[in-house]
C-alpha atoms as a PDB file:
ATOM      1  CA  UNK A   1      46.681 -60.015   4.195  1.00  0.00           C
ATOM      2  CA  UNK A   2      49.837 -62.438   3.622  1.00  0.00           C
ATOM      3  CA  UNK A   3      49.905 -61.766   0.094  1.00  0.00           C
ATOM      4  CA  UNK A   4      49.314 -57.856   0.846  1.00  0.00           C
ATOM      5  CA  UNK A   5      52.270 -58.252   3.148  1.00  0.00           C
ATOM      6  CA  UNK A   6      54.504 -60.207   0.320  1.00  0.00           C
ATOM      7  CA  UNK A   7      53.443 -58.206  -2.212  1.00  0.00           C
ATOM      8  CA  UNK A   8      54.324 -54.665  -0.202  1.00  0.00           C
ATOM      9  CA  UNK A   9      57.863 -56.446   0.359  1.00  0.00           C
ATOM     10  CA  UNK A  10      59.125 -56.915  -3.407  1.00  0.00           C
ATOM     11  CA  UNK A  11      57.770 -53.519  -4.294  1.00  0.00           C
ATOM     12  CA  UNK A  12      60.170 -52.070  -1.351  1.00  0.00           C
ATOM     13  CA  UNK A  13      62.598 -54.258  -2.379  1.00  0.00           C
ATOM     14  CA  UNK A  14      62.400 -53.632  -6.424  1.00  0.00           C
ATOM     15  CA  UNK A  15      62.210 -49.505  -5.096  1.00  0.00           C
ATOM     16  CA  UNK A  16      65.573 -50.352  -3.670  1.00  0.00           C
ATOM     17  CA  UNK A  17      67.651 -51.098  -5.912  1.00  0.00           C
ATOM     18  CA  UNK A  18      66.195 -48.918  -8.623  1.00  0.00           C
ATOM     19  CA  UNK A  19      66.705 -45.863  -6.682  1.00  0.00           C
ATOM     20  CA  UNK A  20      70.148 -46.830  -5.862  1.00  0.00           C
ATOM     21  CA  UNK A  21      71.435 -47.126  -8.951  1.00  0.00           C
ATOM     22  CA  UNK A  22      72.785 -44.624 -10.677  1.00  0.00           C
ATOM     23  CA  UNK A  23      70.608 -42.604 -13.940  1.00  0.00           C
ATOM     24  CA  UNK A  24      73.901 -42.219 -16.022  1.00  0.00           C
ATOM     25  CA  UNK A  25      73.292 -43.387 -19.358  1.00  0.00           C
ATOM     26  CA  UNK A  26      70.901 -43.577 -22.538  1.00  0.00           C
ATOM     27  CA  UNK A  27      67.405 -41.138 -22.151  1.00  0.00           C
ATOM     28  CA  UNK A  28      64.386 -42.904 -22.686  1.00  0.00           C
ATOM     29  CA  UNK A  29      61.740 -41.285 -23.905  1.00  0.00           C
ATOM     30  CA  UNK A  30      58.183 -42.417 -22.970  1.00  0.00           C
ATOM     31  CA  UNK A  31      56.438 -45.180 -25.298  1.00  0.00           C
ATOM     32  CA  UNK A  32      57.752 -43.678 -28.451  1.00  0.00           C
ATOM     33  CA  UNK A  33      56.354 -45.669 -31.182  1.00  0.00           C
ATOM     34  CA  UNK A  34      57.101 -46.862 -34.775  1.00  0.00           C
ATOM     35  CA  UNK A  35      54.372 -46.909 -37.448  1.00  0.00           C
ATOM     36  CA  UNK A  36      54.826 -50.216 -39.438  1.00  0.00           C
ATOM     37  CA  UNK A  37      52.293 -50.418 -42.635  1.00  0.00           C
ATOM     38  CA  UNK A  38      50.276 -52.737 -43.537  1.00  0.00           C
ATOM     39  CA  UNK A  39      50.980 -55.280 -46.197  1.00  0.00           C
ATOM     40  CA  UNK A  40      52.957 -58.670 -47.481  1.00  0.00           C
ATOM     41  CA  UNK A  41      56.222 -59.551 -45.710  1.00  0.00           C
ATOM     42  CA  UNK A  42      58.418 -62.718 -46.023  1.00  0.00           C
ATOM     43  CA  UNK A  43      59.041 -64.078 -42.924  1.00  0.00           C
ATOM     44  CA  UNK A  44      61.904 -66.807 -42.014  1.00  0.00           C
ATOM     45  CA  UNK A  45      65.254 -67.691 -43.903  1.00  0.00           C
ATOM     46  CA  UNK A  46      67.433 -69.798 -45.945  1.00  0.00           C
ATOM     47  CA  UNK A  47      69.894 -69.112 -43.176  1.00  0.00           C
ATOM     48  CA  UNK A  48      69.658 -72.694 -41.620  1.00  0.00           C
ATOM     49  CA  UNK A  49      70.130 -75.273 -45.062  1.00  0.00           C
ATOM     50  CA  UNK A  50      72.835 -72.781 -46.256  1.00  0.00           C
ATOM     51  CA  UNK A  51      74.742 -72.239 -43.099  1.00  0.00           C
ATOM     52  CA  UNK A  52      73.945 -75.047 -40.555  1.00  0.00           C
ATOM     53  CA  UNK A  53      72.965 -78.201 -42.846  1.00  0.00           C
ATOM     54  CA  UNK A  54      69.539 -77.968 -41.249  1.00  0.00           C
ATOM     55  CA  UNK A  55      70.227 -78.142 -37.512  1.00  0.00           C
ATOM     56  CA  UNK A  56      67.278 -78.653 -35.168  1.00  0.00           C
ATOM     57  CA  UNK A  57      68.069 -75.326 -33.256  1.00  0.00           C
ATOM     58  CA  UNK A  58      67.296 -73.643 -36.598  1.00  0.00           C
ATOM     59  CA  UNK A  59      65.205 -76.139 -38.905  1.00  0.00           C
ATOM     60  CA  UNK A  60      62.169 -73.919 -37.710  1.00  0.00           C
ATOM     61  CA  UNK A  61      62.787 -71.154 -39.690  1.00  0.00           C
ATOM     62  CA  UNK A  62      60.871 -71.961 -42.948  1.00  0.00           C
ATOM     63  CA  UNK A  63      60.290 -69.114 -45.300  1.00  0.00           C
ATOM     64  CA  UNK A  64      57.259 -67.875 -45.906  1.00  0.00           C
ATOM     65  CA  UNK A  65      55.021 -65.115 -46.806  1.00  0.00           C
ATOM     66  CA  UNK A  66      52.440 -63.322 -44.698  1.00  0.00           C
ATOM     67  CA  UNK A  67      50.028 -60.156 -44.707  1.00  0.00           C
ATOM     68  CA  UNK A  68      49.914 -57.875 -42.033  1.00  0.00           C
ATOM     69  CA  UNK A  69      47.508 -54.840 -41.275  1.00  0.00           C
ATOM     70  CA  UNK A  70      49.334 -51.674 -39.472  1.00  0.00           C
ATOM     71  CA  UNK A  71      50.611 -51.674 -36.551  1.00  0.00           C
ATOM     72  CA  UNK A  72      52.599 -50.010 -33.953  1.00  0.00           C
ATOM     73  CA  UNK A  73      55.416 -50.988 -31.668  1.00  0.00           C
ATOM     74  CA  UNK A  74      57.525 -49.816 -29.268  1.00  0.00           C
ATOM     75  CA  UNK A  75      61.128 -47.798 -30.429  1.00  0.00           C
ATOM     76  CA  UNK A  76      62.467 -48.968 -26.938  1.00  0.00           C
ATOM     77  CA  UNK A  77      62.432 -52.378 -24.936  1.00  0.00           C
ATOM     78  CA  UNK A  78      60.491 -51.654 -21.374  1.00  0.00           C
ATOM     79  CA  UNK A  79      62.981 -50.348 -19.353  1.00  0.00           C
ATOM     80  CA  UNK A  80      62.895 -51.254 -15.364  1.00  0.00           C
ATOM     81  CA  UNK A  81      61.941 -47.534 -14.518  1.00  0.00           C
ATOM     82  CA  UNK A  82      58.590 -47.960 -16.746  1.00  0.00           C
ATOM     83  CA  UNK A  83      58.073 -51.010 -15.336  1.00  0.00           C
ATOM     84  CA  UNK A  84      58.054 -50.029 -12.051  1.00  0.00           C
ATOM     85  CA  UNK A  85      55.561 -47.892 -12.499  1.00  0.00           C
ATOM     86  CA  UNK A  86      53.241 -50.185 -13.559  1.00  0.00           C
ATOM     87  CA  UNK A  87      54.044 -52.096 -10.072  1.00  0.00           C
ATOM     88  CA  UNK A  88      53.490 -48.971  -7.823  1.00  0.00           C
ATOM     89  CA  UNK A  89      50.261 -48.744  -9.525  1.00  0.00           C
ATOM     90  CA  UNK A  90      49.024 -52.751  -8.639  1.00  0.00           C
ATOM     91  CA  UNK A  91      48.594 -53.353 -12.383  1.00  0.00           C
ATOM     92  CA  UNK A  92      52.238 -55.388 -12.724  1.00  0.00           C
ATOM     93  CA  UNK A  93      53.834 -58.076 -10.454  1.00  0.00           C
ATOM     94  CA  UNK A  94      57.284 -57.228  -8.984  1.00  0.00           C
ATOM     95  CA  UNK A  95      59.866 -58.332 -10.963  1.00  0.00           C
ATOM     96  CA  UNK A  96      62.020 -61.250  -9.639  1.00  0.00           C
ATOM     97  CA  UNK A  97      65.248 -60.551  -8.753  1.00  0.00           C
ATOM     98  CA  UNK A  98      69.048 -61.994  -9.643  1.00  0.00           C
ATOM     99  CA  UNK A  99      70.413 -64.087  -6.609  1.00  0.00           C
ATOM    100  CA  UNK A 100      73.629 -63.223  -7.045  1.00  0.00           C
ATOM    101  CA  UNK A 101      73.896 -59.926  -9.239  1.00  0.00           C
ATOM    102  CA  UNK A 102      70.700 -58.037  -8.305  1.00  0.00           C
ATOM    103  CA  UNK A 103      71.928 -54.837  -9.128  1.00  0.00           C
ATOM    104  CA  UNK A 104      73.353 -55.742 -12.476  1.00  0.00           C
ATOM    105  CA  UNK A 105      70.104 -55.936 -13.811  1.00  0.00           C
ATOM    106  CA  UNK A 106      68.004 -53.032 -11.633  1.00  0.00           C
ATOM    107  CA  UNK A 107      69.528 -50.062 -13.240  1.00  0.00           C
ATOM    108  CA  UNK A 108      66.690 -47.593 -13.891  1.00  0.00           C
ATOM    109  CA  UNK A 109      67.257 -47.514 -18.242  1.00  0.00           C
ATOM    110  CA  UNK A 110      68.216 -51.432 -18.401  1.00  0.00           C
ATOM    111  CA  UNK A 111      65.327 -53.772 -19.747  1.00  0.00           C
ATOM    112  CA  UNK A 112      62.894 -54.744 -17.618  1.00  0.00           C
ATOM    113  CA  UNK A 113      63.787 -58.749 -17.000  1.00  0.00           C
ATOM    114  CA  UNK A 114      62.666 -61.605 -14.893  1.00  0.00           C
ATOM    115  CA  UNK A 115      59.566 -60.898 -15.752  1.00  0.00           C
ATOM    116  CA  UNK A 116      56.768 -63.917 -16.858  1.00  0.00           C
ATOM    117  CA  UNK A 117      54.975 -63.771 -19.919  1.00  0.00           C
ATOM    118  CA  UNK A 118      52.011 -62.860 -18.207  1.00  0.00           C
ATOM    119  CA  UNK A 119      53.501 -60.095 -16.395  1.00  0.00           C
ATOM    120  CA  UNK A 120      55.017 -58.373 -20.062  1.00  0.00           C
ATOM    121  CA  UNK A 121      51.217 -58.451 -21.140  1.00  0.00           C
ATOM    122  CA  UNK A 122      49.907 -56.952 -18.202  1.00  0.00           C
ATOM    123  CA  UNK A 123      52.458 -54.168 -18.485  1.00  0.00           C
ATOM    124  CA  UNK A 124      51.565 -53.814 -22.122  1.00  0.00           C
ATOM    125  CA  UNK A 125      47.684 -53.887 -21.651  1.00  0.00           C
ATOM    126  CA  UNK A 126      48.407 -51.180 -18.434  1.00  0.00           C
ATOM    127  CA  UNK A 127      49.830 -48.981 -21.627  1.00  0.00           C
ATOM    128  CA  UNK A 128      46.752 -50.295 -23.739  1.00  0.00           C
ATOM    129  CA  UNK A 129      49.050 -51.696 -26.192  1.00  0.00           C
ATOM    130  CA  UNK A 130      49.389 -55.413 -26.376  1.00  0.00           C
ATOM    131  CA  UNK A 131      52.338 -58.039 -27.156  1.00  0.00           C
ATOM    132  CA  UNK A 132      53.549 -58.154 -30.432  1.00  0.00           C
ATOM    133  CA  UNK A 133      52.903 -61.137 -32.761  1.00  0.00           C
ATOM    134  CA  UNK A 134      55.903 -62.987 -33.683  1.00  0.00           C
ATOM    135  CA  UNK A 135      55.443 -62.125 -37.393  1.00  0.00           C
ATOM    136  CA  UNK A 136      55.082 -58.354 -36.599  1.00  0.00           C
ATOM    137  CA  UNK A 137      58.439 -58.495 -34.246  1.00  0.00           C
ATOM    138  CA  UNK A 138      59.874 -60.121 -36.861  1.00  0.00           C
ATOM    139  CA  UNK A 139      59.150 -57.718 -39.615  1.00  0.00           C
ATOM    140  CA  UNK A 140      60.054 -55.062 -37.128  1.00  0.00           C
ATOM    141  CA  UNK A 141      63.230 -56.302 -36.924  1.00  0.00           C
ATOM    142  CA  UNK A 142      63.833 -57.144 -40.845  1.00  0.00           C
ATOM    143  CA  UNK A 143      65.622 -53.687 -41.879  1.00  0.00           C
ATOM    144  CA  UNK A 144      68.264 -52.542 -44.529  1.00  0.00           C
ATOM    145  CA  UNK A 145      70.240 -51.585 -41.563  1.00  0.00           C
ATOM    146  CA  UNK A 146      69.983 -54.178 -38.488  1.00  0.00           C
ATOM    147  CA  UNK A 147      71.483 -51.884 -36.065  1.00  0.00           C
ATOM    148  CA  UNK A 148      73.122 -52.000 -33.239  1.00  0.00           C
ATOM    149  CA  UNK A 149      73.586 -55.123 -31.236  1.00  0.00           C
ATOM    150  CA  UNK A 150      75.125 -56.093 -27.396  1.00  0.00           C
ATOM    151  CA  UNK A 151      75.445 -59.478 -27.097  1.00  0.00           C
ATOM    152  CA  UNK A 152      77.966 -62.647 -26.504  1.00  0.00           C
ATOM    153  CA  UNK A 153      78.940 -61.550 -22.925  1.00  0.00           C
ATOM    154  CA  UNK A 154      79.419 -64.357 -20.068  1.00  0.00           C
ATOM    155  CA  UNK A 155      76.117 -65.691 -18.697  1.00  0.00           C
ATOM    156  CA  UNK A 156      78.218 -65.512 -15.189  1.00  0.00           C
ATOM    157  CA  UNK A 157      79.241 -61.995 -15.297  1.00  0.00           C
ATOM    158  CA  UNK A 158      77.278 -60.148 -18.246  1.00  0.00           C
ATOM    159  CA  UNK A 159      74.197 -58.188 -18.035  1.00  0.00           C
ATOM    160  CA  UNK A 160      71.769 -56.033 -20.530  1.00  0.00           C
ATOM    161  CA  UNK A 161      72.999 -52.812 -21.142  1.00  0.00           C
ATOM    162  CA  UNK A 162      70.614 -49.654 -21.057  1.00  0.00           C
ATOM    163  CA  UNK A 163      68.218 -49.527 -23.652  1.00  0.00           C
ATOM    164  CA  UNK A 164      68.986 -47.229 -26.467  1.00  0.00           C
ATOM    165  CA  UNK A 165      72.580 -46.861 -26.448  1.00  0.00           C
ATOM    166  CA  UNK A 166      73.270 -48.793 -29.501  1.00  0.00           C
ATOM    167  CA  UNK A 167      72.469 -47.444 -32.850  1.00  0.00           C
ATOM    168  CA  UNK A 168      68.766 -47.837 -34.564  1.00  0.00           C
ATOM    169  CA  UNK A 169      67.616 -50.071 -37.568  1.00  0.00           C
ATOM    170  CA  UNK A 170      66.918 -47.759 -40.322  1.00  0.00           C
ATOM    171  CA  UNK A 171      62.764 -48.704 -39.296  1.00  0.00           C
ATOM    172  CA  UNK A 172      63.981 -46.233 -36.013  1.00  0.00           C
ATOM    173  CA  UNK A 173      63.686 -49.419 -33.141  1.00  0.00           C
ATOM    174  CA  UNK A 174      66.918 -50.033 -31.283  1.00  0.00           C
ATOM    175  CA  UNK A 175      67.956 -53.370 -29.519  1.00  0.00           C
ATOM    176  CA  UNK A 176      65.926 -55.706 -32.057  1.00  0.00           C
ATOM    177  CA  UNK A 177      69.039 -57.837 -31.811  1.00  0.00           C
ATOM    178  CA  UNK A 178      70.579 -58.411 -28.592  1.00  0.00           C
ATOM    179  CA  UNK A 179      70.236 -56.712 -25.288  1.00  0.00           C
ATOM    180  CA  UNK A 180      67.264 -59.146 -24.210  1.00  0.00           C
ATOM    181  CA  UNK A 181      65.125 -61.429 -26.088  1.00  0.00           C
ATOM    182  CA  UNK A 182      61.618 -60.637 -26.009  1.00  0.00           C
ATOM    183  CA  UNK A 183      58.426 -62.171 -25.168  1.00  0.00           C
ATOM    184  CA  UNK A 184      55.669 -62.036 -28.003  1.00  0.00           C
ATOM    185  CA  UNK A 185      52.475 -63.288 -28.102  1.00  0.00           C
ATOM    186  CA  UNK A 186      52.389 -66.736 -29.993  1.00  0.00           C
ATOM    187  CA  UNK A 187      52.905 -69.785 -28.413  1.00  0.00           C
ATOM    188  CA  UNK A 188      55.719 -71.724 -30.183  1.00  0.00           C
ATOM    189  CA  UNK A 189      54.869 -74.034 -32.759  1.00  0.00           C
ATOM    190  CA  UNK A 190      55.396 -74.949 -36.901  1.00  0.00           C
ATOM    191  CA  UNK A 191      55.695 -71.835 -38.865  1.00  0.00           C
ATOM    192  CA  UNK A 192      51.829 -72.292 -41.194  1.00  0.00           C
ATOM    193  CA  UNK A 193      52.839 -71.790 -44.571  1.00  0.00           C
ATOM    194  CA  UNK A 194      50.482 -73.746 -47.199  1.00  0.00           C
ATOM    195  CA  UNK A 195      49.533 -70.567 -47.899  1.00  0.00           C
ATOM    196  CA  UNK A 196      50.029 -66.780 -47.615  1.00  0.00           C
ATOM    197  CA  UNK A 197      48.341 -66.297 -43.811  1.00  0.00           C
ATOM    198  CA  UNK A 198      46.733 -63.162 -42.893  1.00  0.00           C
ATOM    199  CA  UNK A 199      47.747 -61.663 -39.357  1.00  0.00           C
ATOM    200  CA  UNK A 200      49.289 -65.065 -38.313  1.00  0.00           C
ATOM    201  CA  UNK A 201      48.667 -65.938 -34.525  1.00  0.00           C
ATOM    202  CA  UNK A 202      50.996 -68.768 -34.035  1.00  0.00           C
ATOM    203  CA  UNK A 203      49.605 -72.359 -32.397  1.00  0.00           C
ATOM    204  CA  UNK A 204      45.975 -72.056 -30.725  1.00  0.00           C
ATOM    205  CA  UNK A 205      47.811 -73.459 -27.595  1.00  0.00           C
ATOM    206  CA  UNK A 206      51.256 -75.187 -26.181  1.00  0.00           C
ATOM    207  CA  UNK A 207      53.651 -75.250 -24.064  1.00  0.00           C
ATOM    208  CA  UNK A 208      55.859 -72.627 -24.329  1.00  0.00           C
ATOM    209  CA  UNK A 209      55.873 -69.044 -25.755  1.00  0.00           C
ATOM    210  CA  UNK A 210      58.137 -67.576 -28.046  1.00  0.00           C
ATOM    211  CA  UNK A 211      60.958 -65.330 -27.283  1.00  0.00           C
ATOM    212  CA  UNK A 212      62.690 -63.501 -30.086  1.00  0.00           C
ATOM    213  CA  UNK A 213      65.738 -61.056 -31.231  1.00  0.00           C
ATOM    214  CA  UNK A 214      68.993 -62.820 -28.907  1.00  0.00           C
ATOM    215  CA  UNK A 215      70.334 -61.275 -25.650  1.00  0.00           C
ATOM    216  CA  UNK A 216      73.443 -60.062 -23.851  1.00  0.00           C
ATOM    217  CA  UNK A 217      74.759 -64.297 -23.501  1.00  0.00           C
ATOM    218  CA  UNK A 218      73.486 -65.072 -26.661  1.00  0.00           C
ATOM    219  CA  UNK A 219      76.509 -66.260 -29.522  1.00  0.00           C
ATOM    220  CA  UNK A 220      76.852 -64.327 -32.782  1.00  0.00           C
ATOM    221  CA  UNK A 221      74.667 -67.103 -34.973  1.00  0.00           C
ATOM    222  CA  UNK A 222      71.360 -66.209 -32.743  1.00  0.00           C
ATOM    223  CA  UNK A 223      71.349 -62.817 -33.513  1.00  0.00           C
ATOM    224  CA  UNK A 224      69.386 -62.908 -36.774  1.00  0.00           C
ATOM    225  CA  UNK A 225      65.609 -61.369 -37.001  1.00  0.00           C
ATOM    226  CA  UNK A 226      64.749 -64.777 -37.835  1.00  0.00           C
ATOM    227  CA  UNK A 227      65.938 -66.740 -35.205  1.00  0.00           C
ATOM    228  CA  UNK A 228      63.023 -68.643 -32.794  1.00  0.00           C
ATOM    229  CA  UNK A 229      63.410 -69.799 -29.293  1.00  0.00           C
ATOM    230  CA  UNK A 230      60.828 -70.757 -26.929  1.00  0.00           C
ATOM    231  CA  UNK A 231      60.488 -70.317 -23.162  1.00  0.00           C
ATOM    232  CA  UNK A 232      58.077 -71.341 -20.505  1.00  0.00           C
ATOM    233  CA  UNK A 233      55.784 -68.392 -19.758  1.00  0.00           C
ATOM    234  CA  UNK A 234      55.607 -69.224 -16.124  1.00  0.00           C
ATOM    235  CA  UNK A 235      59.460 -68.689 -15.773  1.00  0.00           C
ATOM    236  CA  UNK A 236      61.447 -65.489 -15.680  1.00  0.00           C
ATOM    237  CA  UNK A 237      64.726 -64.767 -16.996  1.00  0.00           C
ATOM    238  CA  UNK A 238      67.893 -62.550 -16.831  1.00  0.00           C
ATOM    239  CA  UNK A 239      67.925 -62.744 -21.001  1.00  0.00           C
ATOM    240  CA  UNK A 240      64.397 -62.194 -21.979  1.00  0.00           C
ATOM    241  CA  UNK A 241      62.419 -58.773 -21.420  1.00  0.00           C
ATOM    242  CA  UNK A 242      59.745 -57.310 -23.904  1.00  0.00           C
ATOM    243  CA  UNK A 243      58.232 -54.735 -25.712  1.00  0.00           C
ATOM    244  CA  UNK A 244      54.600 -53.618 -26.484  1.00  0.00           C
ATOM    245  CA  UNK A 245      52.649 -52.928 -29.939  1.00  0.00           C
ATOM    246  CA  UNK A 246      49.779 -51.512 -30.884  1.00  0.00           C
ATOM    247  CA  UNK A 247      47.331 -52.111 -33.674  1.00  0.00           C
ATOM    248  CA  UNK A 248      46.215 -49.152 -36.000  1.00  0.00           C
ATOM    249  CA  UNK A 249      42.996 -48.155 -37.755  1.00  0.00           C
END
């Protein structure tokens, strides 16, 4: 009954402030998705021995072919509003909230954020879609054109902005770079590459998950398809939100 009780509260409190804010802004459409075929991709890059002298923050980036099957994934990061719905229907958690800023990052089109890794693959299985892989966000996100990208705003006073304003990668997915990072499915670990590996998983276990693409704080040398970070999965974040795939016949 106490949890009931809780649990009743955040969804009247998350119903607040999505309803107050305002709907100006980029239309969403719902789960639009982009068909990615099926075959060998390099993943990772020089970037790191050329550009940084092989840093730590970057030394994980070892290129390295892979082979995918098709797949699906999502044109748009979740958005709050989609979210949400997922909550009213007791499939999702409530989203934490920002102490300080709340409503900087409750606007109905913004990414969904402060979410756990767990609660991004609830949403996703709600959809029946899934998490992406790291390799297939990362392929996603490999494009002649990168797109549009928001980022290197002040953690203090920054926030996403609404999904979709920015323009596409020519594969037709917008905020790949920047916005939020997202959650994917692998736990974080050394990149396999002996050999060409066939719909990579990441580690069997760890840690932490990986979080991918750069955010609205993050400085101009993160934003790179092949940039990794890791995050605990039990935590939630004002920089990290998600979006779902979907394997194909």
């Amino acid at each position: 009954m106490k949890m009931n009780r809780m649990l009743s509260k955040g969804i009247l409190a998350l119903a607040a402030l999505l309803f107050s804010a305002p709907l100006v802004g980029a239309e969403v459409p719902a789960s639009d998705m982009i068909d990615i075929p099926g075959g060998e991709y390099s993943i990772g890059d020089t970037y790191c021995w050329d550009r940084q002298s092989g840093s730590d923050w970057c030394a994980d980036e070892t290129p390295h072919k892979v082979k995918l099957d098709a797949y699906s994934i999502d044109k748009y990061e979740a958005t709050n509003e989609q979210y949400y719905e997922c909550v009213v229907e007791s499939k999702c958690r409530p989203n934490d909230l920002h102490e300080s800023r709340p409503k900087d990052f409750s606007y109905m089109k913004q990414p969904a954020v402060f979410v756990r890794w767990k609660d991004a693959a609830d949403f996703c299985h709600w959809r029946s879609a899934r998490l992406p892989t790291e390799t297939e966000w990362e392929v996603a996100a490999q494009a002649d054109d990168l797109g549009g990208a928001h980022f290197g705003l002040n953690y203090n006073s920054g926030s996403p902005q609404f999904v979709g304003s920015l323009k596409a990668n020519s594969l037709g997915l917008h905020d790949m770079l920047g916005n939020v990072y997202e959650w994917v499915a692998d736990w974080y670990g050394p990149y396999q590459t002996q050999s060409v590996a066939d719909n990579p998983k990441g580690s069997a276990e760890g840690k932490e998950k990986v979080a991918r693409g750069g955010s609205w704080n993050s400085a101009r040398h993160f934003i790179r398809a092949s940039d990794r970070v890791s995050r605990f999965p039990d935590f939630s974040y004002s920089d990290v939100g998600f979006r779902c795939a979907h394997s194909r016949p």
